[in-house]
Protein backbone atom coordinates (compact mmCIF):
# COMPACT_ATOMS: atom_id res chain seq x y z
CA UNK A 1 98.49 101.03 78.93
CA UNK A 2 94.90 102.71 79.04
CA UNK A 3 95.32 105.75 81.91
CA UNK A 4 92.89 105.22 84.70
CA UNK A 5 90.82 108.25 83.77
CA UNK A 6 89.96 106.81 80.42
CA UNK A 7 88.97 103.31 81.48
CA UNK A 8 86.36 104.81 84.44
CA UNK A 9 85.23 107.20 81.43
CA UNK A 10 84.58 103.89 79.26
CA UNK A 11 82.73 102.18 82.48
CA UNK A 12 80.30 105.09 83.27
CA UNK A 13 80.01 105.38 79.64
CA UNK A 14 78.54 101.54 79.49
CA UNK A 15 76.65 102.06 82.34
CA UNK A 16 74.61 105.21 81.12
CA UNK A 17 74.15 102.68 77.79
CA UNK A 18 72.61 99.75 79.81
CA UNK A 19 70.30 102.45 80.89
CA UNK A 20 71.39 102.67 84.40
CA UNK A 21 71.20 106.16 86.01
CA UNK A 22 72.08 106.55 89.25
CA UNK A 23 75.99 105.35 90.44
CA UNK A 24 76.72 103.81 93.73
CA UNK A 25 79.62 104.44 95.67
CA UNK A 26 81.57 101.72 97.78
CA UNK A 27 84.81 102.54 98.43
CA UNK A 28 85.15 105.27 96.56
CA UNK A 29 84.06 109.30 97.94
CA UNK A 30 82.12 111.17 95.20
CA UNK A 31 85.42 113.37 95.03
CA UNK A 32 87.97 110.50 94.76
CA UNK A 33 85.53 109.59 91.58
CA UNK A 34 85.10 112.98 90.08
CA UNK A 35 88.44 113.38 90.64
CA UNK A 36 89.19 110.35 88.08
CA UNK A 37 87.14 111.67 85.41
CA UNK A 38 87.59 115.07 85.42
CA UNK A 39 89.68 116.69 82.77
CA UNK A 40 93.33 115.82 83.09
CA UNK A 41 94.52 119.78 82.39
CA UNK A 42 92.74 121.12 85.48
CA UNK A 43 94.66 120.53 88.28
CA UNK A 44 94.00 118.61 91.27
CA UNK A 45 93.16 121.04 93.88
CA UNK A 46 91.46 123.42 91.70
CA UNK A 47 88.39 124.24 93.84
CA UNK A 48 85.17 122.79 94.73
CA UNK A 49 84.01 119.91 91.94
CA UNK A 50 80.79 120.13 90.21
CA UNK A 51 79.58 116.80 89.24
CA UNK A 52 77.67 118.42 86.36
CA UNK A 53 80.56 120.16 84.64
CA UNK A 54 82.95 116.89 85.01
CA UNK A 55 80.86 114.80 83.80
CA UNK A 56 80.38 116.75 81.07
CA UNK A 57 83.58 117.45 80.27
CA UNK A 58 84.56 114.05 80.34
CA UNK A 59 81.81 112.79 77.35
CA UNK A 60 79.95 111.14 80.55
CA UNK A 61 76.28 112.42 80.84
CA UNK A 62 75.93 115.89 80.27
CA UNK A 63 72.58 117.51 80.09
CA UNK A 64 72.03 114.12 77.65
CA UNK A 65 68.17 112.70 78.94
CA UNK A 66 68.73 110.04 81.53
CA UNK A 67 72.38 111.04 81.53
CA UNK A 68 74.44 110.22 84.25
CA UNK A 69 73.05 111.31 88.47
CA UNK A 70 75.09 112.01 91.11
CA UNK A 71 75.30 109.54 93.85
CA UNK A 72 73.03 109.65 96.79
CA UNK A 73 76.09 110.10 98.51
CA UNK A 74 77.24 113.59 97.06
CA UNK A 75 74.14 114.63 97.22
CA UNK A 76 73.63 114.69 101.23
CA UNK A 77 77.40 116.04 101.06
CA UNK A 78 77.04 119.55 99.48
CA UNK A 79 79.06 120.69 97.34
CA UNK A 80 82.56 121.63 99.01
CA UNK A 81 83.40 118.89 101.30
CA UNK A 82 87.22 118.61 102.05
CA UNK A 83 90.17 117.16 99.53
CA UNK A 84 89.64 113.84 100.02
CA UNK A 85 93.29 111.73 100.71
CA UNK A 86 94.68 109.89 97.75
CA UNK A 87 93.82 106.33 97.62
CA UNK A 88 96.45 103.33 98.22
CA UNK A 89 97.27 101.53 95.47
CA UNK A 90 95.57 98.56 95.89
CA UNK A 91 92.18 100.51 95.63
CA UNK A 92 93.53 102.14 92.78
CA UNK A 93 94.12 99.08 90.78
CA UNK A 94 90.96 97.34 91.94
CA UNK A 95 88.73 100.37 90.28
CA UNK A 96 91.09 99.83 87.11
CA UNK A 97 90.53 96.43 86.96
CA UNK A 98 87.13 95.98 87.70
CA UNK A 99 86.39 98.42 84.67
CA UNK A 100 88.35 96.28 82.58
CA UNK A 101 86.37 93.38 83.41
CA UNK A 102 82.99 95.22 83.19
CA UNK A 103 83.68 95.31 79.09
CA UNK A 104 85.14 91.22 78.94
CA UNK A 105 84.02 90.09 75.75
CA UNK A 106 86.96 87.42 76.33
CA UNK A 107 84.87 84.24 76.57
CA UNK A 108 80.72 83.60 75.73
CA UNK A 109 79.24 84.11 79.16
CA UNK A 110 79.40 88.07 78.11
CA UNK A 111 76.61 87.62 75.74
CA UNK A 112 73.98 86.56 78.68
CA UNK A 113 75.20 88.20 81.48
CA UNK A 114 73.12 90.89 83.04
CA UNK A 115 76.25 92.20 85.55
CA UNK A 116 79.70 91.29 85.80
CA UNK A 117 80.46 90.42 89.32
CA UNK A 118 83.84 91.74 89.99
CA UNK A 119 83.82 91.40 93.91
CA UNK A 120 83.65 93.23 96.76
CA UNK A 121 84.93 93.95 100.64
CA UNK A 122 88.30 95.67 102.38
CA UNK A 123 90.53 95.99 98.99
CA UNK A 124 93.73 95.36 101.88
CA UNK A 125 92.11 92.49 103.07
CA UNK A 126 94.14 89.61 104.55
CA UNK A 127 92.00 87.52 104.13
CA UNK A 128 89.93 86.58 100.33
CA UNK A 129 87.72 84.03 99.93
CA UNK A 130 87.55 82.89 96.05
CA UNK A 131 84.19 81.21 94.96
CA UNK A 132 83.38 79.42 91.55
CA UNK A 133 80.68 81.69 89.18
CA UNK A 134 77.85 83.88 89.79
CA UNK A 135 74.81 82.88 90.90
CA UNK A 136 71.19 84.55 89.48
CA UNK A 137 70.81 86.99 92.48
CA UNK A 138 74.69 87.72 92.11
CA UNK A 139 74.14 88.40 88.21
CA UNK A 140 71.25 90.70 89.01
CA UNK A 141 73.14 92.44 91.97
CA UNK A 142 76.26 92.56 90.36
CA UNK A 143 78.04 91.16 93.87
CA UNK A 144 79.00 88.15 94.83
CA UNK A 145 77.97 86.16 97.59
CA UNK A 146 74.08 87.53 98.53
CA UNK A 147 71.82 85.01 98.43
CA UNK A 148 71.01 82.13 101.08
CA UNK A 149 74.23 79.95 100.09
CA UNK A 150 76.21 84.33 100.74
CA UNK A 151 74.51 84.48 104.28
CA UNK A 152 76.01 80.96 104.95
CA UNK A 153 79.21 82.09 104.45
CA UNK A 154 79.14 85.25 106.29
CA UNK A 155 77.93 83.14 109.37
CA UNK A 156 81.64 80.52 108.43
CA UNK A 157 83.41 83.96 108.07
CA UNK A 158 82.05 85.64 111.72
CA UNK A 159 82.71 81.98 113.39
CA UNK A 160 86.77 82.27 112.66
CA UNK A 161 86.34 86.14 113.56
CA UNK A 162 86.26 87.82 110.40
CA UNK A 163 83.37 89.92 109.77
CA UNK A 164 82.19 90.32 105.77
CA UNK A 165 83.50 93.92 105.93
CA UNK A 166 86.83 92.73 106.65
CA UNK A 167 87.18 90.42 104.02
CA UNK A 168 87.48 90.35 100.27
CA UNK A 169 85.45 88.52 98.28
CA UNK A 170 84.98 87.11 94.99
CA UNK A 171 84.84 84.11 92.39
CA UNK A 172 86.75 82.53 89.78
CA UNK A 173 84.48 83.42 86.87
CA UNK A 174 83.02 87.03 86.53
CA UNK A 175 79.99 86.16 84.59
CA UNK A 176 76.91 83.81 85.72
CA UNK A 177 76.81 80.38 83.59
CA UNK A 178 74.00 79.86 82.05
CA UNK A 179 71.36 77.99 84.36
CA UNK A 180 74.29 78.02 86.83
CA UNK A 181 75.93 75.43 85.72
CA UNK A 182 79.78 74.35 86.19
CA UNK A 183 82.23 76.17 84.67
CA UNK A 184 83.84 75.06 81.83
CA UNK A 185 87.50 74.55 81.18
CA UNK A 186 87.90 77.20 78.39
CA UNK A 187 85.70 79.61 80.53
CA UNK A 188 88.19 79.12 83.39
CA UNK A 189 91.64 79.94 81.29
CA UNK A 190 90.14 83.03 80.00
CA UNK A 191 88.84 84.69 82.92
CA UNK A 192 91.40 84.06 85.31
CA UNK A 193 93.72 86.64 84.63
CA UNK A 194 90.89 88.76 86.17
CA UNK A 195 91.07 87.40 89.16
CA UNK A 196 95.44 86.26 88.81
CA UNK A 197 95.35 90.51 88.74
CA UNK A 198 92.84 90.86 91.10
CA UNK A 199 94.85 88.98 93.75
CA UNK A 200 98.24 90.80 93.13
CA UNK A 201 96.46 94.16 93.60
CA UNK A 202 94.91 93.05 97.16
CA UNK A 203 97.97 91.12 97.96
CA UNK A 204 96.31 88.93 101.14
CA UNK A 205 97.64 87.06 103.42
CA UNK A 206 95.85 83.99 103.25
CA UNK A 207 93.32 82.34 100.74
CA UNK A 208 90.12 80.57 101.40
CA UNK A 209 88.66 78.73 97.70
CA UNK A 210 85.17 77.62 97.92
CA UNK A 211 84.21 75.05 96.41
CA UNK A 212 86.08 72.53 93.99
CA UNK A 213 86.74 75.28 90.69
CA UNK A 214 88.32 77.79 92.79
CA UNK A 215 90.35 75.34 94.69
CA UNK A 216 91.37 73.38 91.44
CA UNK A 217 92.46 76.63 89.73
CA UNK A 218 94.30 78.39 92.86
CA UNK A 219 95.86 74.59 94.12
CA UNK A 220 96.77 73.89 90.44
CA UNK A 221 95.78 70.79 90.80
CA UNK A 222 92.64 68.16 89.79
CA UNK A 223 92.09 66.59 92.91
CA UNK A 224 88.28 66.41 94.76
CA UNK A 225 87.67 69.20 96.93
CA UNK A 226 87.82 66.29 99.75
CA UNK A 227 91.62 65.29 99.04
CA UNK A 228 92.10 69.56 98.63
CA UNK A 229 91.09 70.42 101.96
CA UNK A 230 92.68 70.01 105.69
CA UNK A 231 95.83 71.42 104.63
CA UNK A 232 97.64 74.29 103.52
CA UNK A 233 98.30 74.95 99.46
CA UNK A 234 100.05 77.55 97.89
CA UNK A 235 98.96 79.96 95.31
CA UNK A 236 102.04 81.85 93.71
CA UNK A 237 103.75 82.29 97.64
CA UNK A 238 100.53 82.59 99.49
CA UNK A 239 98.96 80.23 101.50
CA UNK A 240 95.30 78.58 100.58
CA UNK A 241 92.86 76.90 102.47
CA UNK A 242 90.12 74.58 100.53
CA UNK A 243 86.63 74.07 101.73
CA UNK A 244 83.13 73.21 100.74
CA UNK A 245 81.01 75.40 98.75
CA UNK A 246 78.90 77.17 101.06
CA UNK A 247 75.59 76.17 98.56
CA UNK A 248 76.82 72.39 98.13
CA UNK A 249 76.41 72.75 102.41
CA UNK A 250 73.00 73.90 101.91
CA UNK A 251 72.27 71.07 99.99
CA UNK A 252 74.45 68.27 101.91
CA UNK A 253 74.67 69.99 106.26
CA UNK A 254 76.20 66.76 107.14
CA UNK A 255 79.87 68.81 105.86
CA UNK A 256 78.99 71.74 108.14
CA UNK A 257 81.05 70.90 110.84
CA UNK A 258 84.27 70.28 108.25
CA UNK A 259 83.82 73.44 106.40
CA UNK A 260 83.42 75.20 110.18
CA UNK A 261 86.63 73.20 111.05
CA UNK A 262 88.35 74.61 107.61
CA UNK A 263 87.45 78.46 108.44
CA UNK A 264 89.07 77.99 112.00
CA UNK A 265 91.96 76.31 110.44
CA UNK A 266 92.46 79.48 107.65
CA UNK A 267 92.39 81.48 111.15
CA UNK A 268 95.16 79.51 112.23
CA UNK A 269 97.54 79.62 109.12
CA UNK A 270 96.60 83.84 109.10
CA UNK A 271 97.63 84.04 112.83
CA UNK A 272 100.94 82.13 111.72
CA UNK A 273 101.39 84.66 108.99
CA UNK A 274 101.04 87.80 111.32
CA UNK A 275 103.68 86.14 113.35
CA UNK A 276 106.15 84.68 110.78
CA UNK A 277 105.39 81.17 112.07
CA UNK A 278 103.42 78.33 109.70
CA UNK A 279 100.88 76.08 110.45
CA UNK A 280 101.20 72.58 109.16
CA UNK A 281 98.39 69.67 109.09
């Protein structure tokens, strides 16, 4: 198995390639990623970390032009903030795995892609809503989710109580189709072990699949996304809810109401879970 340290090396590696410069931290502190990638002989509470000299050590930057900046982040920080705590596991694996999907080569979308959309939010969520592909803003933003059909669903998520932050969000496929088109079968089978892995690591309570892809490949089954939803499915022990794809209700608002009715009703079946109880419809 590739050590963590290597496969963040390899990601910052492809980034400074694509030409990008500047790295963005989420839910990582600019110590829990230097941290990662600095050399695995020096030990862990060996002083204050310069950026410079671990990135350097690590092959990553360097005084190489357009080499690898610090985040905005460390930079307002200084340089000797406190040892940061050690992240849980689930964040841990997350970071792994979303560097193994930024180098996919596994099926063609790679070879047009401009980002791969790993997903985003609270990596102990209870809650994960699972959509189908990447749209164009999504492949040029690299999350998932942030155009008009990604405000839609934040309004579905605040309506059952769950604010964006709280939730974890992604999609089926990694990589935008081409003129966003459906997925394709083959497409499906190869990237899903990204998001089979993905799932494990977050470990939610409940499920929420957008749209009739995600709900097909969590339900294991080929019915309509009508037959799917309005009751509870199972995806290896944990319950799913099906709706509507938030940008099919853009197109067709007559299915608002349902899809509002199918975010209260994931409410419901979580609420069950936190008691030990089950919701049945």
């Amino acid at each position: 198995m590739i050590p963590d340290r290597e496969l963040l090396r390899r990601f910052l590696r492809q980034r400074l390639d694509l030409g990008e410069t500047e790295l963005f931290l989420e839910s990582l502190t600019p110590e829990e990623a230097l941290a990662l990638v600095r050399p695995a002989s020096e030990p862990r509470g060996a002083g204050a970390l310069d950026w410079r000299a671990v990135l350097s050590d690590a092959g990553i930057g360097g005084d190489r032009p357009g080499g690898a900046s610090p985040s905005r982040a460390a930079a307002r920080q200084g340089s000797a903030p406190p040892a940061p705590a050690e992240p849980s596991g689930a964040r841990i694996d997350l970071r792994v795995l979303a560097a193994e999907a930024a180098g996919c080569t596994r099926c063609r979308l790679h070879e047009g892609r401009r980002n791969v959309v790993f997903g985003e939010g609270n990596p102990e969520a209870e809650l994960v809503v699972v959509g189908e592909a990447p749209g164009g803003e999504e492949d040029r933003t690299g999350r998932p989710f942030v155009g008009p059909a990604g405000k839609l669903l934040d309004l579905l998520l605040l309506s059952a109580g769950f604010p964006r932050d709280r939730v974890y969000i992604c999609n089926v496929l990694k990589c935008r189709p081409p003129n966003n088109r459906d997925p394709q079968r083959d497409e499906v089978e190869r990237c899903s072990e990204h998001l089979h892995r993905q799932l494990e690591a977050i470990a939610p309570r409940v499920l929420v699949a957008v749209g009739k892809f995600a709900a097909q490949t969590l339900a294991g089954s080929e019915e309509s996304i009508g037959k799917l939803r309005g009751r509870v499915h199972t995806y290896r022990g944990t319950p799913m809810i099906a709706t509507y794809h938030p940008a099919f209700l853009l197109r067709s608002p007559q299915w608002m109401r349902a899809a509002w009715k199918d975010f209260q009703f994931a409410r419901e079946v979580l609420e069950a879970q936190r008691s030990g109880g089950s919701v049945a419809r």
